[in-house]
Protein backbone atom coordinates (compact mmCIF):
# COMPACT_ATOMS: atom_id res chain seq x y z
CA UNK A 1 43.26 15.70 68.06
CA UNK A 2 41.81 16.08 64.91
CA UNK A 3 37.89 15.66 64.85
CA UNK A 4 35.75 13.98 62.08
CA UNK A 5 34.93 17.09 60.62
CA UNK A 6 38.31 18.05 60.02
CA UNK A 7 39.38 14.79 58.41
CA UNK A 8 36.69 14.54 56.01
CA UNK A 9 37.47 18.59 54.58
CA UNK A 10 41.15 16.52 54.28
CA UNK A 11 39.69 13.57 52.24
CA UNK A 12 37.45 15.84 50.26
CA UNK A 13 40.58 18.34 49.43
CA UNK A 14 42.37 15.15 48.27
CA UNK A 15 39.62 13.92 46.30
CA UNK A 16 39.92 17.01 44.01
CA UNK A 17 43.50 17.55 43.94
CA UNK A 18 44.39 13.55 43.32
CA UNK A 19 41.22 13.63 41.08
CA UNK A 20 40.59 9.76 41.98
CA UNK A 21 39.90 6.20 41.14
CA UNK A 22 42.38 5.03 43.04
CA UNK A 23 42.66 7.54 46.04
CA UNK A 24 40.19 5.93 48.24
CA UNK A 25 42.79 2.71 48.24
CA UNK A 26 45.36 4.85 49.38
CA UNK A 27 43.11 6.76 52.38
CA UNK A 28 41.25 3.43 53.69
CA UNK A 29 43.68 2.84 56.54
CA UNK A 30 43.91 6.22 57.93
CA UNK A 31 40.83 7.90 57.61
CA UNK A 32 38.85 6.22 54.96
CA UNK A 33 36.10 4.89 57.17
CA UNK A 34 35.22 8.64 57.95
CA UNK A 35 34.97 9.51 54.70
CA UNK A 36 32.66 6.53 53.85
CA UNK A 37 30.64 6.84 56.60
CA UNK A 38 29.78 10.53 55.42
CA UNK A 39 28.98 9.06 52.13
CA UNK A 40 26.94 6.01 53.50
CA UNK A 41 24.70 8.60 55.53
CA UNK A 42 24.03 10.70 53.05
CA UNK A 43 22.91 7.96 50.61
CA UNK A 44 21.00 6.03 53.35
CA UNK A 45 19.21 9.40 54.06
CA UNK A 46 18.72 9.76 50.20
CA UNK A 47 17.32 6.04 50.25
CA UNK A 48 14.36 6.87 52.35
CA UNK A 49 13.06 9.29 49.34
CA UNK A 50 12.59 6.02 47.60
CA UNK A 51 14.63 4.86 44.31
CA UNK A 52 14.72 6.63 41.25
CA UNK A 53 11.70 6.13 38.90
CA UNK A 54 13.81 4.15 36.07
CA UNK A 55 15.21 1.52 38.78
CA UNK A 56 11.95 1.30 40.53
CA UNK A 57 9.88 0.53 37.36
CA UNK A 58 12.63 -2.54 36.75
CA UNK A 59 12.40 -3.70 40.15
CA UNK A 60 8.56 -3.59 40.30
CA UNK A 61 8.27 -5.62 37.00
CA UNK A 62 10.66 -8.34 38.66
CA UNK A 63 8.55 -8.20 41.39
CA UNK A 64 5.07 -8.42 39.32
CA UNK A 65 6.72 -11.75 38.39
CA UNK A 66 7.80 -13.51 41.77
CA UNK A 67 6.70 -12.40 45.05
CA UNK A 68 10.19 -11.78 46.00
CA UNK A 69 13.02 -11.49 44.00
CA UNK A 70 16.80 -11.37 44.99
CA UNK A 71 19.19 -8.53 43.34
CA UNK A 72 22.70 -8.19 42.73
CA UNK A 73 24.84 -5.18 42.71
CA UNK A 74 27.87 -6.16 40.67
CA UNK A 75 31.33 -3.77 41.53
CA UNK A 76 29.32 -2.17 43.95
CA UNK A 77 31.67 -0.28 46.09
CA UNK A 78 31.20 1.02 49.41
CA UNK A 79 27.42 -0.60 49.08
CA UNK A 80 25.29 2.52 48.50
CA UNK A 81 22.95 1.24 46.08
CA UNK A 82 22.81 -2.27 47.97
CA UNK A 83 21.49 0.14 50.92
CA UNK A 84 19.08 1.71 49.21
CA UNK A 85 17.62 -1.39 47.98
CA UNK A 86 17.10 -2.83 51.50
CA UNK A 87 15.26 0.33 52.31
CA UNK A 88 12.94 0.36 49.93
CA UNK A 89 12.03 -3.18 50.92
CA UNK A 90 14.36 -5.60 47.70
CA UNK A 91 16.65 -8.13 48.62
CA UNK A 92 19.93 -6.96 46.79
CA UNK A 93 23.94 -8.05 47.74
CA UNK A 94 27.19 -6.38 46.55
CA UNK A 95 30.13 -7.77 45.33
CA UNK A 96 33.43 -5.43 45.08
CA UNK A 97 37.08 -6.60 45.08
CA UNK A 98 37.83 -3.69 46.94
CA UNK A 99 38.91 -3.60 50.75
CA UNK A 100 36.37 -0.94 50.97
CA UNK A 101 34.00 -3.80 51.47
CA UNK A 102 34.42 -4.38 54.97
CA UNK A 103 34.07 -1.08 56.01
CA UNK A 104 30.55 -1.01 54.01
CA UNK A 105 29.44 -4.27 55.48
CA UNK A 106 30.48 -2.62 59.09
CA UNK A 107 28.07 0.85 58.50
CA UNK A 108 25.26 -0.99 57.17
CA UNK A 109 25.48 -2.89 60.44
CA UNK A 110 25.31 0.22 62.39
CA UNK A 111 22.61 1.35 60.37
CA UNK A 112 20.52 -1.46 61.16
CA UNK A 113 21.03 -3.19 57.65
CA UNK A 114 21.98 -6.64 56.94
CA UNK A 115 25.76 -7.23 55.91
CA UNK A 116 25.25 -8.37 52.28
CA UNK A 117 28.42 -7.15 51.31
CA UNK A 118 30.61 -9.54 49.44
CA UNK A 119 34.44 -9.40 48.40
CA UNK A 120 35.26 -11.18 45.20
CA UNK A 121 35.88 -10.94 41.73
CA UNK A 122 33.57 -10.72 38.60
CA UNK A 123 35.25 -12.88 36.83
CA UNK A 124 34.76 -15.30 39.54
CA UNK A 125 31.82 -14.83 40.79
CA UNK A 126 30.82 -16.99 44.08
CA UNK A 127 27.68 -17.84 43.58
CA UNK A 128 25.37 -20.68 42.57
CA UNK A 129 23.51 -21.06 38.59
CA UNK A 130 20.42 -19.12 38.10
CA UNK A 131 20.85 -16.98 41.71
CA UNK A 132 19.40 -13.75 41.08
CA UNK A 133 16.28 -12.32 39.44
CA UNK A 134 18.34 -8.76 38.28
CA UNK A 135 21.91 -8.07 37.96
CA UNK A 136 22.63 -4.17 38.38
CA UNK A 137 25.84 -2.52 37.78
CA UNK A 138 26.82 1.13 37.78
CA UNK A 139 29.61 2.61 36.10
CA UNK A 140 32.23 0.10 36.56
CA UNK A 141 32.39 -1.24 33.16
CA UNK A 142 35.24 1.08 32.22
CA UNK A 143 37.14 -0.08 34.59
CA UNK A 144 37.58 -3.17 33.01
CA UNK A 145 39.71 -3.34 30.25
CA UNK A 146 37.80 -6.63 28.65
CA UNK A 147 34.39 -7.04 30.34
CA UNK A 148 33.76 -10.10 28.30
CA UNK A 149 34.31 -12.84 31.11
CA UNK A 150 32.27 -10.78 33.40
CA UNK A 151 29.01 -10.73 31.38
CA UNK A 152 29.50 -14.51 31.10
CA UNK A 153 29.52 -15.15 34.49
CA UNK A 154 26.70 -12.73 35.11
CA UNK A 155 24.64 -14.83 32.67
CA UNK A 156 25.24 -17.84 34.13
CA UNK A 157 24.25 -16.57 38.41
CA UNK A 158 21.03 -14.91 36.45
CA UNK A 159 17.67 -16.39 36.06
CA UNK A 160 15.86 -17.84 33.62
CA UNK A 161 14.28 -14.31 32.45
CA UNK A 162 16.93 -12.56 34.48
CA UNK A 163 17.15 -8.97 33.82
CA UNK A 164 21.05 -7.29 33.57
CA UNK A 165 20.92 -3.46 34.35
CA UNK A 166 24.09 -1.57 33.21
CA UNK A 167 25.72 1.95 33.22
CA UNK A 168 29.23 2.83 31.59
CA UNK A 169 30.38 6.32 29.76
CA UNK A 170 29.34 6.86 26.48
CA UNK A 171 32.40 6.66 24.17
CA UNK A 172 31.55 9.53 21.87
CA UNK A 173 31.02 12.43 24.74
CA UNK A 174 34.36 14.54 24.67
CA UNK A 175 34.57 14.86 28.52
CA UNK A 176 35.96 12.50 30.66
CA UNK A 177 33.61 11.65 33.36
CA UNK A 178 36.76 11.12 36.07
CA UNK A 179 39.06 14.07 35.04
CA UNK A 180 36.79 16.75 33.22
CA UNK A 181 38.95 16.78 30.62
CA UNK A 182 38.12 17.51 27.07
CA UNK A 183 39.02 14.67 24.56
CA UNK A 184 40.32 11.69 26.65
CA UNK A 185 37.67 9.63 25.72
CA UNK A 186 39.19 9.89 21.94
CA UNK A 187 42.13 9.16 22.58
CA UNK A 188 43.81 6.28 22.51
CA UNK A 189 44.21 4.17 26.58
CA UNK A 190 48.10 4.76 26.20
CA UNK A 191 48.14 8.35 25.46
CA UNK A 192 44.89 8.91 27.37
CA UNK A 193 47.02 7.80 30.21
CA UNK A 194 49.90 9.97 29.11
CA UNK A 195 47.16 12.88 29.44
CA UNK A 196 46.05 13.30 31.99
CA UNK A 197 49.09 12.70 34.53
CA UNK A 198 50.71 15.51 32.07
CA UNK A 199 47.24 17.84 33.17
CA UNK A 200 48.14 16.43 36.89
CA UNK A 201 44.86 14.12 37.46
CA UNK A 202 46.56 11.45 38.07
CA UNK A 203 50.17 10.77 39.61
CA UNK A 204 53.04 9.51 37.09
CA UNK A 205 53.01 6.22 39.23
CA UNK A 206 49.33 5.62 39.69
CA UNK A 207 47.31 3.93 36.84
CA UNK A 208 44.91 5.18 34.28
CA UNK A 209 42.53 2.47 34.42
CA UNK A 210 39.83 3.89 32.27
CA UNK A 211 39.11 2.33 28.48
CA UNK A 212 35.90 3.82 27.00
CA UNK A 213 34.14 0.77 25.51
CA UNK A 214 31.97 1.11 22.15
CA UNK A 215 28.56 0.33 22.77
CA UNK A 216 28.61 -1.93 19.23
CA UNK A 217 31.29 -3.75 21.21
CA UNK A 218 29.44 -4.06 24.27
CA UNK A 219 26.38 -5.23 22.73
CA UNK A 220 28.75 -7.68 20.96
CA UNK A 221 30.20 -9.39 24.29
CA UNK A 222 26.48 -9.35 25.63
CA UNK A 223 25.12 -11.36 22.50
CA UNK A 224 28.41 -13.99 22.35
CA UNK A 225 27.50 -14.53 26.25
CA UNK A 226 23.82 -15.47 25.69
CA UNK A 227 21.84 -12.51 26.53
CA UNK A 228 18.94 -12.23 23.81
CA UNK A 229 16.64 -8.65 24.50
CA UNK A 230 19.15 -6.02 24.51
CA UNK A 231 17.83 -2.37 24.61
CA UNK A 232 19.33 1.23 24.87
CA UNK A 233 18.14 2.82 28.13
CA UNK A 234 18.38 6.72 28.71
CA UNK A 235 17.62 8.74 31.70
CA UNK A 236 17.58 12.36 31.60
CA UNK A 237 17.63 14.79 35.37
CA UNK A 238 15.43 17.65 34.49
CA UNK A 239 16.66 18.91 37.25
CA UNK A 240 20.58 19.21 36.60
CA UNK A 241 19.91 20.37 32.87
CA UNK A 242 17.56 22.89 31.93
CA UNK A 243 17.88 21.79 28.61
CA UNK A 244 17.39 18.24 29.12
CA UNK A 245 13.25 18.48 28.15
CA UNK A 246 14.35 18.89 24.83
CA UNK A 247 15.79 15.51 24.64
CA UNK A 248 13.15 13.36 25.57
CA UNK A 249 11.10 14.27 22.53
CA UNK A 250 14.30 13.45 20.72
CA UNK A 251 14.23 10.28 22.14
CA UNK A 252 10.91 9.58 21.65
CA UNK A 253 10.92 10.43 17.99
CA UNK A 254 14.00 8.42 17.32
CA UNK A 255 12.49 5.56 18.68
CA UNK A 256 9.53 6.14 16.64
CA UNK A 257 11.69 6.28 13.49
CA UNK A 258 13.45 2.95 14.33
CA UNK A 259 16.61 5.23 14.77
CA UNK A 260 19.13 4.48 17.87
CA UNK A 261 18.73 7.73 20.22
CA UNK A 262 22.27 8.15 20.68
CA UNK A 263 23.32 8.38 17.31
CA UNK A 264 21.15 11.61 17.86
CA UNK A 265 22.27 12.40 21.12
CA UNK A 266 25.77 11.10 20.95
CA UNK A 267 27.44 14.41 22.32
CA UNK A 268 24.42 14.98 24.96
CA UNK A 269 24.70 11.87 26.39
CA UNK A 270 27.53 11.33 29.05
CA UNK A 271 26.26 7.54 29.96
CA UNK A 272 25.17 4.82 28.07
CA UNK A 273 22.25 2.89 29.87
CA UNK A 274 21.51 -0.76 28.76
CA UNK A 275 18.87 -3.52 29.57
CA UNK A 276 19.45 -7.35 28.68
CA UNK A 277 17.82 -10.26 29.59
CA UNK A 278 18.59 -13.47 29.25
């Protein structure tokens, strides 16, 4: 009999051997729900600290505005964020493709949460015009290999004033986020994907379904499907990086100058952070 203890140390061990996007998929129907369950606590737990400071001073503008607003957390996984949300008192749903879903639906359940867990596509998103008052959506751009239908449809389920919140790896750091692996993000997705199941992060038949998106692209796809304000967002965790104090001044300054920040901070910057409203 093996206990829950034991099969997470197995999920974890596979997590850094298999190195994984796609692992999870593969681990759902034994002992995925353990694993997720471990991760769901630990962010619910998390939750009750409150919300960062950069997501909180979005939410609180929104709610300056309306007396309640209604969120969205687009490619949201297992539903961690959408958990923490509900905690700290904001309306927010999930949308993920993924199987996963179900499971996250049945923990916030247990948890005492509301299931607003929902499995569909960007592209096709099911839900009515003008829906939500914010649109967030954390590193799942890359995963896409042309995002441009999805910020479409994301415009059109916003509000008038809606507010799109957005996270994807910054094309110009050298190491890849998923891997660790110096260069990746230079090269190009063919040989990228060559790469790394040569170094062993991936298996020869899985798929490398990473592209690193330029931000001047991005901001592109975001202009052709309406959105008007778009800003440069950067966060910095004193507390991983030492070093990180140094930056803000940076920031400051460049913004001061008229100069983008990560022009400056192009190689200090793993994520790119970005703000548009429609």
């Amino acid at each position: 009999m093996i206990d829950d203890r034991e099969i997470i140390m197995k999920c974890k061990t596979s997590i850094y051997e298999n190195a994984v996007a796609s692992f999870f998929q593969r681990v759902e129907k034994d002992y995925g729900r353990v694993l997720v369950q471990y991760w769901i606590k630990d962010h619910i737990q998390k939750a009750k600290e409150g919300l960062p400071p950069y997501l909180m001073e979005i939410l609180n503008k929104k709610r300056k505005l309306s007396d309640s607003i209604t969120a969205l957390d687009l490619c949201c996984g297992w539903g961690e964020f959408v958990a923490n949300c509900l905690i700290n008192g904001f309306n927010c749903y999930g949308l993920d493709k993924d199987e996963t879903i179900g499971t996250g639906n049945k923990l916030l359940e247990e948890n005492r949460l509301p299931n607003q867990l929902i499995r569909g596509d960007a592209f096709l998103l099911p839900f009515k015009k003008e829906t939500f008052d914010i649109v967030f959506s954390f590193s799942s751009l890359e995963h896409i290999q042309n995002p441009k239908g999805m910020f479409q449809n994301t415009y059109f389920v916003l509000k008038e004033n809606g507010t799109l919140f957005f996270s994807f790896p910054n094309a110009i750091y050298p190491v890849d986020g998923h891997t660790m692996l110096w260069g990746v993000p230079y090269l190009p997705h063919n040989l990228a994907e060559k790469y790394v199941k040569y170094r062993r992060k991936r298996k020869i038949n899985d798929q490398w379904d990473v592209w690193y998106h330029k931000k001047r692209d991005v901001i592109g796809w975001l202009k052709t499907a309406g959105f008007k304000k778009i800003e440069n967002f950067i966060h910095f965790d004193n507390s991983k990086n030492k070093k990180s104090y140094l930056k803000r001044p940076i920031v400051n300054l460049a913004k001061k100058l008229s100069i983008d920040p990560y022009a400056i901070l192009s190689l200090k910057a793993p994520m790119v952070f970005m703000v548009a409203e429609k």
